[in-house]
N, C-alpha and C. Protein backbone atom coordinates (compact mmCIF):
# COMPACT_ATOMS: atom_id res chain seq x y z
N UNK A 1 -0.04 -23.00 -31.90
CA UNK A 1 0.36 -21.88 -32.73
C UNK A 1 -0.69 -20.79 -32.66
N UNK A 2 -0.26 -19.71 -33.07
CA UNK A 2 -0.78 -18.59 -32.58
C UNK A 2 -2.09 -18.24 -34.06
N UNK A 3 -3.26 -17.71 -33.73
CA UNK A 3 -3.82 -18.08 -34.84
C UNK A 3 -4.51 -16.38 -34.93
N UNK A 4 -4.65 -15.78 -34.20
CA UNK A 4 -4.93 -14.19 -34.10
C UNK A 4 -4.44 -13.28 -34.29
N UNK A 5 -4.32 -12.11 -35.34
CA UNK A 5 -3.60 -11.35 -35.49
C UNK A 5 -2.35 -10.36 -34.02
N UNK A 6 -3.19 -10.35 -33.12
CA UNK A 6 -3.03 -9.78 -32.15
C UNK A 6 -1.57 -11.18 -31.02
N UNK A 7 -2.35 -12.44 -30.93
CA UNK A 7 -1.58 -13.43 -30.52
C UNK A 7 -0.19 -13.29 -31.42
N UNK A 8 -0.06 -13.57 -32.66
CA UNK A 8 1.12 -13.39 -33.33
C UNK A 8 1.81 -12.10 -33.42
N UNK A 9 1.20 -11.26 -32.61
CA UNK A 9 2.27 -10.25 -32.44
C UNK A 9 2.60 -10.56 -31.15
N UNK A 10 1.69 -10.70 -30.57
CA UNK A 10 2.55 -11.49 -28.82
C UNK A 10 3.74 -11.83 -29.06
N UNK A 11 3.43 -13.19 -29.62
CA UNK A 11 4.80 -14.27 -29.90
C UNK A 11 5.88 -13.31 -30.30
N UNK A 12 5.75 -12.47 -30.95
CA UNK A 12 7.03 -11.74 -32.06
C UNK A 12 7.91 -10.91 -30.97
N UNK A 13 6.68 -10.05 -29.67
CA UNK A 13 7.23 -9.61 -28.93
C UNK A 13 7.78 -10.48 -27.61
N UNK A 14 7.31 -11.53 -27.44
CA UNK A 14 7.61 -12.23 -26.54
C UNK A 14 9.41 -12.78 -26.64
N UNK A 15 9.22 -13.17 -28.15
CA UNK A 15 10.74 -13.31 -28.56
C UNK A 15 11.66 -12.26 -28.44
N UNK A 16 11.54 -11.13 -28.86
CA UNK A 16 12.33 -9.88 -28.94
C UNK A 16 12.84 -9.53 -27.20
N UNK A 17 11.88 -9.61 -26.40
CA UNK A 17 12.00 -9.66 -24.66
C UNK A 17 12.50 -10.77 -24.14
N UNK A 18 12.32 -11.63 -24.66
CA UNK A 18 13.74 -12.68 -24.15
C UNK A 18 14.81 -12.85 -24.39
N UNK A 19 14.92 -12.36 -25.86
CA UNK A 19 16.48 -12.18 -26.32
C UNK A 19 17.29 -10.79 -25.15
N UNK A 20 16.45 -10.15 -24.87
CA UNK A 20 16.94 -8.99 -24.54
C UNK A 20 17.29 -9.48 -23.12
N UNK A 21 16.44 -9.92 -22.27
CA UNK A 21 16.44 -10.03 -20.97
C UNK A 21 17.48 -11.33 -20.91
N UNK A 22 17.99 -12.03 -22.17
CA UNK A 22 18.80 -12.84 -21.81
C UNK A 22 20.47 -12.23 -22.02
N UNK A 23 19.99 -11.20 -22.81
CA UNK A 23 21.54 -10.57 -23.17
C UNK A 23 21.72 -10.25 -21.89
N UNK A 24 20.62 -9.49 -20.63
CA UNK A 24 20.85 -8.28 -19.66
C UNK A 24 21.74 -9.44 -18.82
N UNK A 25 20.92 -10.71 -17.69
CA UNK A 25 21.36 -11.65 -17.55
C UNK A 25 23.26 -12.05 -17.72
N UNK A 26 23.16 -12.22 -18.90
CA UNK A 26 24.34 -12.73 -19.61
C UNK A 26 25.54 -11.97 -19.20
N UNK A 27 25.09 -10.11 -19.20
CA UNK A 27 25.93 -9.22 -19.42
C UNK A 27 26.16 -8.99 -17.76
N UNK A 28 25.05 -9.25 -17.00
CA UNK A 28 25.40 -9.00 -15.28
C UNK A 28 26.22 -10.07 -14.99
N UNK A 29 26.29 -11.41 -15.49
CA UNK A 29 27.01 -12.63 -14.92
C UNK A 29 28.60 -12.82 -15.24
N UNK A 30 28.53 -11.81 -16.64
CA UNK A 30 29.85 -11.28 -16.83
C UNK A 30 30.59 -10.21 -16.22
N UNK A 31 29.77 -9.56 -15.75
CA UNK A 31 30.46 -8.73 -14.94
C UNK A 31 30.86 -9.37 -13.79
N UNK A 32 29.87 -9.91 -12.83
CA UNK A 32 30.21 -10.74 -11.42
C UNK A 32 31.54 -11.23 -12.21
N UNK A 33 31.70 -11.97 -12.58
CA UNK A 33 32.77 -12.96 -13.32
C UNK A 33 33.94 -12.65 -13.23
N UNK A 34 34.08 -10.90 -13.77
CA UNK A 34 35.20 -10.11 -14.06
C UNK A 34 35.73 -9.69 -12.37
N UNK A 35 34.17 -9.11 -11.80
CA UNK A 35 34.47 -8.79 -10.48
C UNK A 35 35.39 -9.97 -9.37
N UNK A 36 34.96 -10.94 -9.40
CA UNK A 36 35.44 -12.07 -8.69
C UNK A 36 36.93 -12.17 -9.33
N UNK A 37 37.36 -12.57 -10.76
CA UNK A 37 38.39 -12.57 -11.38
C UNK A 37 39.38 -11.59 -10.67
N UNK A 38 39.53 -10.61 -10.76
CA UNK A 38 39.99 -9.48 -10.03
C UNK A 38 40.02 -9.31 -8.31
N UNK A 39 39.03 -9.98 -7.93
CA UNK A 39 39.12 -10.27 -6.48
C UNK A 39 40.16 -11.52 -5.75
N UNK A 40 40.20 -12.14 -6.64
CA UNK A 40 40.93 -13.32 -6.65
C UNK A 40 42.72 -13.32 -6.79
N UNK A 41 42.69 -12.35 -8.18
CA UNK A 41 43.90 -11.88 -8.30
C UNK A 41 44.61 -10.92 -7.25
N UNK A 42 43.50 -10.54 -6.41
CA UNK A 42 44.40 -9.73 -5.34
C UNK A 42 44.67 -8.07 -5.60
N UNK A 43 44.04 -7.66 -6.70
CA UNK A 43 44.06 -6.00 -6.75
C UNK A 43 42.64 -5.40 -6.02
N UNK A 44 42.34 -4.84 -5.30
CA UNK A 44 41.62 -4.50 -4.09
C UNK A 44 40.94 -3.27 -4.80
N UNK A 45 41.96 -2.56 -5.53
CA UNK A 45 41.67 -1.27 -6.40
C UNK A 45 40.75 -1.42 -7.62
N UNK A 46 41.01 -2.31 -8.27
CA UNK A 46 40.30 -2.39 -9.38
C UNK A 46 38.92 -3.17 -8.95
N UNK A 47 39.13 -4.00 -7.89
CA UNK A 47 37.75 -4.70 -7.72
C UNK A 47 37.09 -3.77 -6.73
N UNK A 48 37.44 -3.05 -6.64
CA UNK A 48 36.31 -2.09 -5.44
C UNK A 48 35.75 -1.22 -6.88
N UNK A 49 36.69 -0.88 -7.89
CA UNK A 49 35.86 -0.08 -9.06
C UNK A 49 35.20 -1.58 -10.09
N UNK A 50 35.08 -2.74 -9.75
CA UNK A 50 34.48 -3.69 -10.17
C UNK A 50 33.05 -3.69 -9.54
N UNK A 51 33.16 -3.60 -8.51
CA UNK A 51 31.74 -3.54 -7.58
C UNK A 51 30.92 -2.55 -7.83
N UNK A 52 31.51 -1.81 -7.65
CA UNK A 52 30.82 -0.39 -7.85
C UNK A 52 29.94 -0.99 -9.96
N UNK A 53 30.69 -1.02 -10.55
CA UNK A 53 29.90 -0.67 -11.73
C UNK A 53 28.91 -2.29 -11.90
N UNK A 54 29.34 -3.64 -11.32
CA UNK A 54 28.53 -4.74 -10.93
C UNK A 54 27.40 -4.24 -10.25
N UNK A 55 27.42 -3.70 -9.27
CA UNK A 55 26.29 -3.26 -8.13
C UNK A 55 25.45 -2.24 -9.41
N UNK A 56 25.74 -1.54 -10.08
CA UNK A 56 25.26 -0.50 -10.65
C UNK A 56 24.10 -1.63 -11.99
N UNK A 57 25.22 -2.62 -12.42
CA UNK A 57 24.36 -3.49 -13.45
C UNK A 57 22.97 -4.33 -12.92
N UNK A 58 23.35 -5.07 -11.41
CA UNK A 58 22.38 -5.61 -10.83
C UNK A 58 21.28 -5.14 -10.38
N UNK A 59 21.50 -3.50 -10.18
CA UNK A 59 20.57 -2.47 -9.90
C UNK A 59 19.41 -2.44 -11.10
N UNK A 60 20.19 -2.03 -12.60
CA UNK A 60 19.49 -1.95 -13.38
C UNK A 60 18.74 -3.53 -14.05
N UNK A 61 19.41 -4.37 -13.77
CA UNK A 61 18.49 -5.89 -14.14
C UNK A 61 17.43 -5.82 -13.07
N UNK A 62 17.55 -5.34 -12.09
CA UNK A 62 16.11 -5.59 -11.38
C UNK A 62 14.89 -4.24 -11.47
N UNK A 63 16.31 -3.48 -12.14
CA UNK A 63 14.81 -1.97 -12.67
C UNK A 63 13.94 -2.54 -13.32
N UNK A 64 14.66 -3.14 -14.63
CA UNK A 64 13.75 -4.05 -15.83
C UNK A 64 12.60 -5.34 -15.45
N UNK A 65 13.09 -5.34 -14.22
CA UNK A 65 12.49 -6.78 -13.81
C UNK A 65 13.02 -7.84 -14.54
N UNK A 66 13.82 -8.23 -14.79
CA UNK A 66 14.50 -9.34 -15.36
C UNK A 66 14.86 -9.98 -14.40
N UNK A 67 15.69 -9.78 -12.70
CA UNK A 67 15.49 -10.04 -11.74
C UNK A 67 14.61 -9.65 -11.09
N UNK A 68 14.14 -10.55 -9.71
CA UNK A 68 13.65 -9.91 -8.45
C UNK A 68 14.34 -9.12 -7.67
N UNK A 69 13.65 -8.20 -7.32
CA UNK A 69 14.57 -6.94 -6.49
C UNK A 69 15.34 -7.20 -5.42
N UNK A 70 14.63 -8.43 -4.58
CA UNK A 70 15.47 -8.92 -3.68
C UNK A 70 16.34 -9.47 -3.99
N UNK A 71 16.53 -10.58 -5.07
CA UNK A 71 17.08 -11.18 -5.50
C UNK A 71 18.51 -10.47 -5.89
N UNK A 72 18.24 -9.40 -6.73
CA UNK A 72 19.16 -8.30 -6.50
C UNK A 72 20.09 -7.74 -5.14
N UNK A 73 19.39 -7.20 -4.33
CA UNK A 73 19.90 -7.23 -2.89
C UNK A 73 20.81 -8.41 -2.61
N UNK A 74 20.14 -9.24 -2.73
CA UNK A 74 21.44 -10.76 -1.83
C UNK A 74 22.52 -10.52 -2.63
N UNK A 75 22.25 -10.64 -4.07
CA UNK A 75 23.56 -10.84 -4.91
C UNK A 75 24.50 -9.76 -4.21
N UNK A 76 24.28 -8.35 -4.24
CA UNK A 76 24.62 -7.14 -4.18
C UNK A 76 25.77 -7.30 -2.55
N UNK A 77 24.48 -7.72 -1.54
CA UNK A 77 25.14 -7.98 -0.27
C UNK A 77 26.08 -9.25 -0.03
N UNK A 78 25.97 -10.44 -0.94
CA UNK A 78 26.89 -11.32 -0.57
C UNK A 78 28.34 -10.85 -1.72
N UNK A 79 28.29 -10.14 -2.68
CA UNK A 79 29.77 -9.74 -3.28
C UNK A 79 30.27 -8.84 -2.39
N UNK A 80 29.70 -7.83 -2.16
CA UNK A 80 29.91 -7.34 -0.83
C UNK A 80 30.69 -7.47 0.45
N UNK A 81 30.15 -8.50 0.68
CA UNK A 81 30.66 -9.33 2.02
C UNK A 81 31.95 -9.94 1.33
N UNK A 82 32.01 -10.65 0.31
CA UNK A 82 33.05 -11.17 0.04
C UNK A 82 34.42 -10.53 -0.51
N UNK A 83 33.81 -8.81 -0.71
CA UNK A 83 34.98 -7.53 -0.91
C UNK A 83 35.35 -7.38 0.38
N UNK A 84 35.17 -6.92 1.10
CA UNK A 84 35.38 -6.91 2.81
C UNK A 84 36.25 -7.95 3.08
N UNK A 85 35.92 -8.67 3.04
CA UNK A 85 36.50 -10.34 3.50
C UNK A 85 37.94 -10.11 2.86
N UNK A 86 38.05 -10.21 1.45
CA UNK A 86 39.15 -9.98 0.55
C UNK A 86 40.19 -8.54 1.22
N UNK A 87 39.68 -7.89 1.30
CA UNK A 87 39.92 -6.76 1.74
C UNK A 87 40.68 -6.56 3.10
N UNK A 88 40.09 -7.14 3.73
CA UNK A 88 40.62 -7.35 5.44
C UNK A 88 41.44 -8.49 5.17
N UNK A 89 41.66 -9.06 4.93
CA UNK A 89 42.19 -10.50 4.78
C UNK A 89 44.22 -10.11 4.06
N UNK A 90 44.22 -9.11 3.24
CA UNK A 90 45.10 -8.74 2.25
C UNK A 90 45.39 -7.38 2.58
């Protein structure tokens, strides 16, 4: 336990930045989710405007550093690949 004035504000902020970085997380995996949902169903239209605002969320989780930037990239390039795929395929 935290016994320093300064340490117990750590902790206070440490909590407040994980809640947050778990909402960001939460809120990008819902989007993929929606994106795929829609990819699946076969509208080409709505999931190309799915990507677009997914790509835009994954962008900003790795501004924050909540992801790694690369880490970002793969995600970015393998939905990607799998719009194309969908796309040509239909």
């Amino acid at each position: 336990m935290a016994h320093s004035n300064s340490a117990k504000k750590r902790v206070r902020q440490n909590i407040k930045r994980r809640a947050i970085n778990r909402w960001r997380l939460r809120s990008m995996r819902m989007a993929i989710k929606s994106f795929e949902t829609k990819l699946t169903r076969g509208s080409i239209d709505e999931a190309s405007d799915a990507l677009r605002s997914v790509c835009q969320i994954i962008d900003k989780t790795a501004q924050k550093r909540v992801i790694h930037a690369n880490q970002a990239a793969r995600r970015k390039s393998r939905l990607n690949k799998r719009f194309v795929a969908a796309k040509n395929a239909g």
